[in-house]
Every structure is written in structure tokens, then in C-alpha cells.
C-alpha atoms as a PDB file:
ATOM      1  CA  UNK A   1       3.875   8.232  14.181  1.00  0.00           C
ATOM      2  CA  UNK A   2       1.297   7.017  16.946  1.00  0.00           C
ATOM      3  CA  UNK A   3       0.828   2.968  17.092  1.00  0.00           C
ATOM      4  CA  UNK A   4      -2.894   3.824  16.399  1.00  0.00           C
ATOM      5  CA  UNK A   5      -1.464   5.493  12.789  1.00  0.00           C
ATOM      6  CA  UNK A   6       0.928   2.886  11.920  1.00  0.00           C
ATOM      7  CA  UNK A   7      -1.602  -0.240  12.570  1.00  0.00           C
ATOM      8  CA  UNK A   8      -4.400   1.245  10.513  1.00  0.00           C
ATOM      9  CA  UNK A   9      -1.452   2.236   7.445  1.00  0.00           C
ATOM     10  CA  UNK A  10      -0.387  -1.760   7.931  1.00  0.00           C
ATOM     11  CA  UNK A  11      -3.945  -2.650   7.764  1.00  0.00           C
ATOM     12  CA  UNK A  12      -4.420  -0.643   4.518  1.00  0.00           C
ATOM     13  CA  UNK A  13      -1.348  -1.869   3.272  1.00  0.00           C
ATOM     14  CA  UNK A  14      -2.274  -5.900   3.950  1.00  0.00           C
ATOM     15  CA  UNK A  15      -5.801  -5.031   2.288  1.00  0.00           C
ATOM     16  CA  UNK A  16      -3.953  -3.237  -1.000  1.00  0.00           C
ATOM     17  CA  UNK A  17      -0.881  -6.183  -0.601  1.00  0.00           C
ATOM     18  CA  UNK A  18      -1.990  -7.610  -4.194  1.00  0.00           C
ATOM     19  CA  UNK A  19      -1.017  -3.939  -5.365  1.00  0.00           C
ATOM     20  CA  UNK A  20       1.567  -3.148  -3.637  1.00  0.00           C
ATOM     21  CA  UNK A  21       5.827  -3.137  -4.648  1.00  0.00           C
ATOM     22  CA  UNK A  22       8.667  -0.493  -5.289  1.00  0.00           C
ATOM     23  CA  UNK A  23      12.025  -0.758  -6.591  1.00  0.00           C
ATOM     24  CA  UNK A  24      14.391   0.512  -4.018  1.00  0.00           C
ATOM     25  CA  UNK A  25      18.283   1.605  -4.883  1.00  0.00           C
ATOM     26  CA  UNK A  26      20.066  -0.726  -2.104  1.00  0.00           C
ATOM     27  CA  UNK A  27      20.752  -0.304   0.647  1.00  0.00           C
ATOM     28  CA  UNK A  28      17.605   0.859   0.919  1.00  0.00           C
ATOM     29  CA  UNK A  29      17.854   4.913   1.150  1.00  0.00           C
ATOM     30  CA  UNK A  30      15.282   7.062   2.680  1.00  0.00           C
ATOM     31  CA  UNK A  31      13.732   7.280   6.056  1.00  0.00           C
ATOM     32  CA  UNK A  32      11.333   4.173   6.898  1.00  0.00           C
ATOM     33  CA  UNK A  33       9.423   4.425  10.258  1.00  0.00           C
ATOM     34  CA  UNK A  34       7.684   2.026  12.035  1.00  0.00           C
ATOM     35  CA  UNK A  35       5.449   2.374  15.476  1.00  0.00           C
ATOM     36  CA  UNK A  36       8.359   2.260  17.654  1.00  0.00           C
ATOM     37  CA  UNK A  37      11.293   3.384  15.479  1.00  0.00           C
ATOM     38  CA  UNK A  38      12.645   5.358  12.914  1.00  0.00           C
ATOM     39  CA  UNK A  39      15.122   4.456  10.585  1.00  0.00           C
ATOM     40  CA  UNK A  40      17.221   6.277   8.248  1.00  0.00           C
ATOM     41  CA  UNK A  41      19.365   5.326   5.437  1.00  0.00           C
ATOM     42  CA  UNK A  42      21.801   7.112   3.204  1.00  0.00           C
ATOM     43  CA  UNK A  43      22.971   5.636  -0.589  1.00  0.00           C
ATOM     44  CA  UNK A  44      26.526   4.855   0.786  1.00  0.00           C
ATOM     45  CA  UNK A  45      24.773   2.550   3.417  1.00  0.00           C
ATOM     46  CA  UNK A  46      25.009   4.800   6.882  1.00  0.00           C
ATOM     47  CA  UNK A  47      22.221   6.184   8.792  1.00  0.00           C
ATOM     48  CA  UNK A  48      20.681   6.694  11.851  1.00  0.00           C
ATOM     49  CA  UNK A  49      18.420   4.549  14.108  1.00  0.00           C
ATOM     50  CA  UNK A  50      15.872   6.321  16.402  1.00  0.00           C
ATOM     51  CA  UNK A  51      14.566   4.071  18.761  1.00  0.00           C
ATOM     52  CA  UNK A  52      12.921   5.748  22.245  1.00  0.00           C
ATOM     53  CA  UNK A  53      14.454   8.778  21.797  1.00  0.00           C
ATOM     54  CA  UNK A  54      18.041   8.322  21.768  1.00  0.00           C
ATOM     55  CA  UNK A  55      19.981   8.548  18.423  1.00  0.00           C
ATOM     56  CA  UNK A  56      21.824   5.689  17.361  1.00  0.00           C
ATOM     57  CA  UNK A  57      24.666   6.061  14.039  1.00  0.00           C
ATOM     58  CA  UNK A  58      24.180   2.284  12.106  1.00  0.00           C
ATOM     59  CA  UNK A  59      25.688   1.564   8.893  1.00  0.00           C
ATOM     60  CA  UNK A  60      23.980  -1.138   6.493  1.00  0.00           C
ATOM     61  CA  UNK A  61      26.701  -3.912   4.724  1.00  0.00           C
ATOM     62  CA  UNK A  62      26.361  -7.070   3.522  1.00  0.00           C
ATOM     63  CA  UNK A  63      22.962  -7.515   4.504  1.00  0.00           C
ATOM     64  CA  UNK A  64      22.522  -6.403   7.722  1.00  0.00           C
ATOM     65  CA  UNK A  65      22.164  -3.358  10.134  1.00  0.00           C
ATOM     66  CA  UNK A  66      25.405  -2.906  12.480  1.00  0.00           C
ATOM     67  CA  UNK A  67      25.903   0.280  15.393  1.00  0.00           C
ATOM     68  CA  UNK A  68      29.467   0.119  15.012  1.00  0.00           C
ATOM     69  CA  UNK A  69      30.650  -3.489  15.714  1.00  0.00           C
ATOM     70  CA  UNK A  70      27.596  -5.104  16.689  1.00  0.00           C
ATOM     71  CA  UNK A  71      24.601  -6.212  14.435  1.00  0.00           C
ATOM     72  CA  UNK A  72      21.273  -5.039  15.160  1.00  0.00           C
ATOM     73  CA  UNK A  73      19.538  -7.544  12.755  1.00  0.00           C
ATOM     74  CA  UNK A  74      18.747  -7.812   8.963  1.00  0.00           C
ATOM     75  CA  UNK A  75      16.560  -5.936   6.343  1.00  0.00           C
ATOM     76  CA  UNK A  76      15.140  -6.967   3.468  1.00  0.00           C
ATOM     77  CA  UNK A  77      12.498  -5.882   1.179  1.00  0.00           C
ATOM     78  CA  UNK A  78       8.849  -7.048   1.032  1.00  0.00           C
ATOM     79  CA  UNK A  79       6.248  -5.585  -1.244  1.00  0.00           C
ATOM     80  CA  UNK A  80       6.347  -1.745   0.292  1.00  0.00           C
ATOM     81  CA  UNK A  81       7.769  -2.773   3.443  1.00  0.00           C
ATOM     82  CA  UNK A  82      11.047  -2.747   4.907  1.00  0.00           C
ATOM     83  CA  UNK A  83      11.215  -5.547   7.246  1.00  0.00           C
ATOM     84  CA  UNK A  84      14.036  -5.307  10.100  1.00  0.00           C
ATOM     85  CA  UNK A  85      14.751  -8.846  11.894  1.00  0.00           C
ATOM     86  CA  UNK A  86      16.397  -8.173  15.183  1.00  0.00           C
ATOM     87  CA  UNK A  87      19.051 -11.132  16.345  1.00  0.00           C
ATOM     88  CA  UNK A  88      16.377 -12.907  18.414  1.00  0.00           C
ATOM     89  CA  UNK A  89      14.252 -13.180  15.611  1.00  0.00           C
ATOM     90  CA  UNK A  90      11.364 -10.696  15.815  1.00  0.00           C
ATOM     91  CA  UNK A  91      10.484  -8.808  12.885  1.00  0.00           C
ATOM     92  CA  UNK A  92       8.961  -5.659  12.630  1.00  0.00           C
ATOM     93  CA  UNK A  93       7.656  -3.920   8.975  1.00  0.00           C
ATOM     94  CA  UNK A  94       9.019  -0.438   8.106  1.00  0.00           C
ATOM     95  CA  UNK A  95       7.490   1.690   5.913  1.00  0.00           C
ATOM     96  CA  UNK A  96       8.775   4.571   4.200  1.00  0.00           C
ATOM     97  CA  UNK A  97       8.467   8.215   4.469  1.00  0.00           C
ATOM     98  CA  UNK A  98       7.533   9.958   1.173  1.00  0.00           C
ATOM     99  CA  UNK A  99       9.892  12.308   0.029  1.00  0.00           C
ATOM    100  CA  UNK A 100       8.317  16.200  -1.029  1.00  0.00           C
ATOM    101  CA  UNK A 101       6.688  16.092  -4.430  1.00  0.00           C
ATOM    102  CA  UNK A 102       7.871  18.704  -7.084  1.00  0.00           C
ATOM    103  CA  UNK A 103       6.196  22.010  -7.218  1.00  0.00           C
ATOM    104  CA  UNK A 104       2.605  22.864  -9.151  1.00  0.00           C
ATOM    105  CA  UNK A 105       2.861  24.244 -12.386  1.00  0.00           C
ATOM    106  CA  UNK A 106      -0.108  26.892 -13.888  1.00  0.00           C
ATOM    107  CA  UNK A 107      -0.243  24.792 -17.287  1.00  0.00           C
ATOM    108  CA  UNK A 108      -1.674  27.399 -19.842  1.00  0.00           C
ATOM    109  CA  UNK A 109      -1.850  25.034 -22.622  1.00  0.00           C
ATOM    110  CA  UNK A 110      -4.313  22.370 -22.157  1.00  0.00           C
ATOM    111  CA  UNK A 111      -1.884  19.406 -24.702  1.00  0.00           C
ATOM    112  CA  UNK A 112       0.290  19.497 -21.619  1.00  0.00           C
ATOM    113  CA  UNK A 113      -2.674  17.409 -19.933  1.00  0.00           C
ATOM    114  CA  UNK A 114      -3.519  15.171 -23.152  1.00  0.00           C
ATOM    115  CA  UNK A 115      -2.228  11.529 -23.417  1.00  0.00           C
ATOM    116  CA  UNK A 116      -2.084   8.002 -21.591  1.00  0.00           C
ATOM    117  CA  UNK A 117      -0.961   8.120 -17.543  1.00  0.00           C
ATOM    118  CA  UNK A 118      -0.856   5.490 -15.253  1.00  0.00           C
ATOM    119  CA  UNK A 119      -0.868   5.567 -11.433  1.00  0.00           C
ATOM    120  CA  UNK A 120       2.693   4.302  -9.845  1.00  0.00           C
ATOM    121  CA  UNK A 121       2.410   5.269  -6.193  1.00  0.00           C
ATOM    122  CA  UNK A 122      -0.222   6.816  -4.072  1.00  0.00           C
ATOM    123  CA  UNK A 123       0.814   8.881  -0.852  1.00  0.00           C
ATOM    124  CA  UNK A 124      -1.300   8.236   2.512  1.00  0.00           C
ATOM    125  CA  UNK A 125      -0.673  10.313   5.681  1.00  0.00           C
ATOM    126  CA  UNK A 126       2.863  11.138   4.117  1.00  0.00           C
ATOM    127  CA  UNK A 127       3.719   7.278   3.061  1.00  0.00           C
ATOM    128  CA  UNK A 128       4.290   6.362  -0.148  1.00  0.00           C
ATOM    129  CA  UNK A 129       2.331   2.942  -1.516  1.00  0.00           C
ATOM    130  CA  UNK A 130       3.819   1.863  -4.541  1.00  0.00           C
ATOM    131  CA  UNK A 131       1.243   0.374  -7.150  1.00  0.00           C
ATOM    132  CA  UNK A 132       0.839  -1.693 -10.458  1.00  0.00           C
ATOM    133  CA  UNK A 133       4.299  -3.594  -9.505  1.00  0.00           C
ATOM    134  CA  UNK A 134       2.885  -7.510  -8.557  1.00  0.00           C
ATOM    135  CA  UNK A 135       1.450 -10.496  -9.980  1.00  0.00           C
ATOM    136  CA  UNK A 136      -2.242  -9.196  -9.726  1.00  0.00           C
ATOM    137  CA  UNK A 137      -1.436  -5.449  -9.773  1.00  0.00           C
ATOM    138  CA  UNK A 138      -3.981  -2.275  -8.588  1.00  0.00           C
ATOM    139  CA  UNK A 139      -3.966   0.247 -11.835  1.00  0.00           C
ATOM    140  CA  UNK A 140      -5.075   3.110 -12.475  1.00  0.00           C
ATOM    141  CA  UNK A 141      -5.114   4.915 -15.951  1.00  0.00           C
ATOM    142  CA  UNK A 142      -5.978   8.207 -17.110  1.00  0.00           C
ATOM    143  CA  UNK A 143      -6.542   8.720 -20.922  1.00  0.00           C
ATOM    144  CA  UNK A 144      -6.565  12.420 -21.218  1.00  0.00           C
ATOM    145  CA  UNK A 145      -7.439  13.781 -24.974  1.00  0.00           C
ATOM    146  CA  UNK A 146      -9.097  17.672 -25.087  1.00  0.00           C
ATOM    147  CA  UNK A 147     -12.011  18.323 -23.105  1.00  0.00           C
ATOM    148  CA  UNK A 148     -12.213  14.525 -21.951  1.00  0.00           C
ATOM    149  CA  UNK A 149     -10.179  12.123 -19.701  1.00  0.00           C
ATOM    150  CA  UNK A 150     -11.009   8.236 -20.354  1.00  0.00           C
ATOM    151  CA  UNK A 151     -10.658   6.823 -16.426  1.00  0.00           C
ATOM    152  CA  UNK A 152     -10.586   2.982 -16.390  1.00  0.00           C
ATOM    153  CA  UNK A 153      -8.250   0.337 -13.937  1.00  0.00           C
ATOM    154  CA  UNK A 154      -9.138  -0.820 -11.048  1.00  0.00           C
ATOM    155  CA  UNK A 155     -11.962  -0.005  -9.299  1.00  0.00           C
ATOM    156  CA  UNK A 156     -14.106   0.522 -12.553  1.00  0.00           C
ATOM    157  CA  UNK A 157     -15.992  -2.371 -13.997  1.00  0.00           C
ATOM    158  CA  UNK A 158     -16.441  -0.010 -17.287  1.00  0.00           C
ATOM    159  CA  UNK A 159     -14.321   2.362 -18.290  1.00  0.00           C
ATOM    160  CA  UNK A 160     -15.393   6.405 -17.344  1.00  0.00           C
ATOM    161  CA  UNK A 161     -14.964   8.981 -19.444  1.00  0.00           C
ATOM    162  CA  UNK A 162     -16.038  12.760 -18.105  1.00  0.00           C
ATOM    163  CA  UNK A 163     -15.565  16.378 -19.561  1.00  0.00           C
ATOM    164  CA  UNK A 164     -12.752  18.724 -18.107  1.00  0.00           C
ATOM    165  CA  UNK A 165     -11.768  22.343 -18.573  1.00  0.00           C
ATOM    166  CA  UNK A 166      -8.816  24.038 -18.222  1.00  0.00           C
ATOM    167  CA  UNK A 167      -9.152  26.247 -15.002  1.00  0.00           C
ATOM    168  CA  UNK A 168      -6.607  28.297 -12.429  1.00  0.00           C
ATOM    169  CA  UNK A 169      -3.575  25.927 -14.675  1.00  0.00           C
ATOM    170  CA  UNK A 170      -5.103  22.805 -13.190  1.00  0.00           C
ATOM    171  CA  UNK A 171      -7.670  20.433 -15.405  1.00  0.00           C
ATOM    172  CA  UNK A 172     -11.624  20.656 -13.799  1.00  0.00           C
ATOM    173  CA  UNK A 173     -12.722  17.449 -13.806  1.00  0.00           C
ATOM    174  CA  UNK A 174     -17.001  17.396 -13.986  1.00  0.00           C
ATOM    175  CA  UNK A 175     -18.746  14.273 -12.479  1.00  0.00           C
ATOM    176  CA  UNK A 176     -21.959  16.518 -12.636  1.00  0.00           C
ATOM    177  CA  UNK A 177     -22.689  20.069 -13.730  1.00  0.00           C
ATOM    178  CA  UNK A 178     -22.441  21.127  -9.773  1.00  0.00           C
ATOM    179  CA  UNK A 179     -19.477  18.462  -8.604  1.00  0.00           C
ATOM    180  CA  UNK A 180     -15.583  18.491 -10.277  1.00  0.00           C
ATOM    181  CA  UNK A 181     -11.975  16.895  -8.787  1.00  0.00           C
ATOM    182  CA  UNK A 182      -8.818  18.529 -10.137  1.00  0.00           C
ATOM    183  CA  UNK A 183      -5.510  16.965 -11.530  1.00  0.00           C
ATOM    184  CA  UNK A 184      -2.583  19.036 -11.218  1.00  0.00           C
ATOM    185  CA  UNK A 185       0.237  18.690 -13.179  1.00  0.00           C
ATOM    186  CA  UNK A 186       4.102  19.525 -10.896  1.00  0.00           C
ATOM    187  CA  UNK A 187       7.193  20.643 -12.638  1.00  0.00           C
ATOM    188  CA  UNK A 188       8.609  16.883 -13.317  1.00  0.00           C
ATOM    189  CA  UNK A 189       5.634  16.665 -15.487  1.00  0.00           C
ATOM    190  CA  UNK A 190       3.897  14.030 -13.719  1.00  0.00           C
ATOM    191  CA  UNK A 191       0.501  14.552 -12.202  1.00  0.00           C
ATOM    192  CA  UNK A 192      -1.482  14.283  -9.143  1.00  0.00           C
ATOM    193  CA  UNK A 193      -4.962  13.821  -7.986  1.00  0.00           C
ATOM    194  CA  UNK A 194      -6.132  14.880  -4.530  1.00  0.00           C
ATOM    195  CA  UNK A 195      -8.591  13.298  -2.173  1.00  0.00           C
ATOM    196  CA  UNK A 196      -9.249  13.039   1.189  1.00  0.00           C
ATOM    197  CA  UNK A 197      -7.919   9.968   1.271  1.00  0.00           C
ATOM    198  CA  UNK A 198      -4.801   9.959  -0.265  1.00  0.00           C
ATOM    199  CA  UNK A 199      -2.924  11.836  -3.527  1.00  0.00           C
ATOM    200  CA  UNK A 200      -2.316   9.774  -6.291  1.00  0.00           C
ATOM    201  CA  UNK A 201       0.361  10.187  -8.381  1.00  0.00           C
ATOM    202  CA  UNK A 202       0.536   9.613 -12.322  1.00  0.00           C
ATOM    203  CA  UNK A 203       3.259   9.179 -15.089  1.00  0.00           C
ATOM    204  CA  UNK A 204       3.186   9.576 -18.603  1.00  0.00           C
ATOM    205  CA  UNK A 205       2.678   6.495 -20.931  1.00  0.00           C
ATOM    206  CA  UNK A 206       2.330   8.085 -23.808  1.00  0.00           C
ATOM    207  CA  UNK A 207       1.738  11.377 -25.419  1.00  0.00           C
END
């Protein structure tokens, strides 16, 4: 990831702070990158740390980051970042690669669509942002019934609530008769909305 990348994903990230937060399983499994490094992290607590090209083996134990004997520093959680401390002190956030989402189904039946979701991450140049997890959360909520979807959260003074059709498997969304987004819905059952932006994913709340 270019520093360029990274800095304007932190900036986003400090803007959307307020919204952001993501249970982790310890020690903190997955691949986290940050402009200079790349870190990655199996459940058992070993790994690999990329740092200017050469290939380091780490393992993560009571708290901190160790290449065989010697400690590299400490990581902890905060909101969506992983922040390593090296042993002089100097932090530097992580953030973390999203994983692959599930594949697209071609619903047929358009009750697969209907009931309540609600946003719980959002994916942004191939990072996952977790949402709806802190004191003064970012939400967004889908209220899906035949033929309509209720949209309301944040961002929306007033709730919105636009026609759909079923269409190619995926629900048409209509903001006018000439302009439509589409929610897909992927094998786990959740859903996703794609912009240019980002893809947001939703989970079922209720049926």
C-alpha cells in the first residue's frame, strides 16, 4: 500500500472514529498493513513481519511481538486499528486487510430480501471499517418488506423509503424512474451494497 493510500484511509478513519470498532479473536489474526509494513498473524499467535522487503517469522505472547528472543514492541487494539509500539516508543496504526467476501447468490424468491438489516462493516480499497460498535455509533439500517426497502441511520435526517424489483437475483433499487443501486445478497446470507466508494456490508436483524 503506497503512503499516499494509507494516509488518506487514516484520514477517513479519524473522520468516521465516532463509528468505528471490531471485536478481534486475540492475538489479533489476520493480516494488518500499515505504510511501511505488513503484518501477519495466525490464531495460535505466529506470523510474519514484512518490513522493507525482507521476511521476518514473529510470534505474539503475553502482549507483545517477539522475532525469536527479542521483542519488537507491543500491540494493542484501538477502535479499527492495530497499534504496534516499537521499544523506543513510537507507535504506528495498523489496519487490517479484509478477508474475501462469500460468493453472490441469484435469489429467485424475493422473501429472501424482506426484513430488518443493519450495516456492521464497510470495506474501502480492500480494508475493512467496522461500524455501529462505540459510544456514538455510525448505523445504517435497511428495512426491506416486498417491493419497498425503509433506509434510515445515519446520514438521513428522515427516514427513506424507495420501490425495488427483483432483477438478474439481485434487488433494483429506484431513486427515480431512470436511476437504481443494487443490493446483493452472498451465500452467508448477508448482503452488500456497492458504490464507488466503498461496499457496505449488512446482517440480518430480523426476518
Amino acid at each position: 500500500m503506497t503512503g499516499r493510500l494509507f494516509i488518506m484511509l487514516f484520514a477517513l478513519l479519524l473522520l468516521l472514529s465516532s463509528a468505528l470498532g471490531e471485536d478481534v479473536q486475540s492475538p489479533f489474526q489476520g493480516t494488518w498493513e500499515g505504510s511501511t509494513v505488513t503484518l501477519t498473524l495466525n490464531e495460535d499467535g505466529t506470523g510474519t513481519w514484512l518490513s522493507g522487503g525482507e521476511t521476518t517469522q514473529v510470534v505474539y505472547k503475553e502482549g507483545r511481538l517477539y522475532a525469536g528472543d527479542v521483542s519488537l514492541g507491543t500491540l494493542r487494539l484501538e477502535e479499527s486499528f492495530l497499534i504496534f509500539t516499537d521499544e523506543d516508543h513510537e507507535s504506528w496504526p495498523l489496519m487490517e486487510r479484509a478477508d474475501a467476501l462469500p460468493g453472490a447468490l441469484e435469489v429467485t424468491d424475493p422473501k429472501v430480501f424482506c426484513g430488518t438489516w443493519r450495516a456492521d462493516f464497510a470495506l474501502v480499497s480492500g480494508f475493512k471499517i467496522a461500524l455501529g460498535e462505540q459510544d456514538v455509533p455510525a448505523e445504517v439500517v435497511y428495512e426491506i418488506e416486498e417491493g419497498s426497502i425503509r433506509l434510515s441511520g445515519t446520514g438521513y435526517e428522515n427516514p427513506v423509503t424507495l420501490p425495488w424489483e427483483l432483477k438478474d437475483g439481485k434487488m433494483q433499487v429506484w431513486i427515480s424512474e431512470e436511476e437504481s443501486w443494487e443490493v446483493t445478497c452472498l451465500s452467508d446470507m448477508s448482503l452488500i451494497r456497492e458504490t464507488e466508494a466503498m461496499t457496505l456490508h449488512l446482517k440480518r436483524e430480523t426476518e
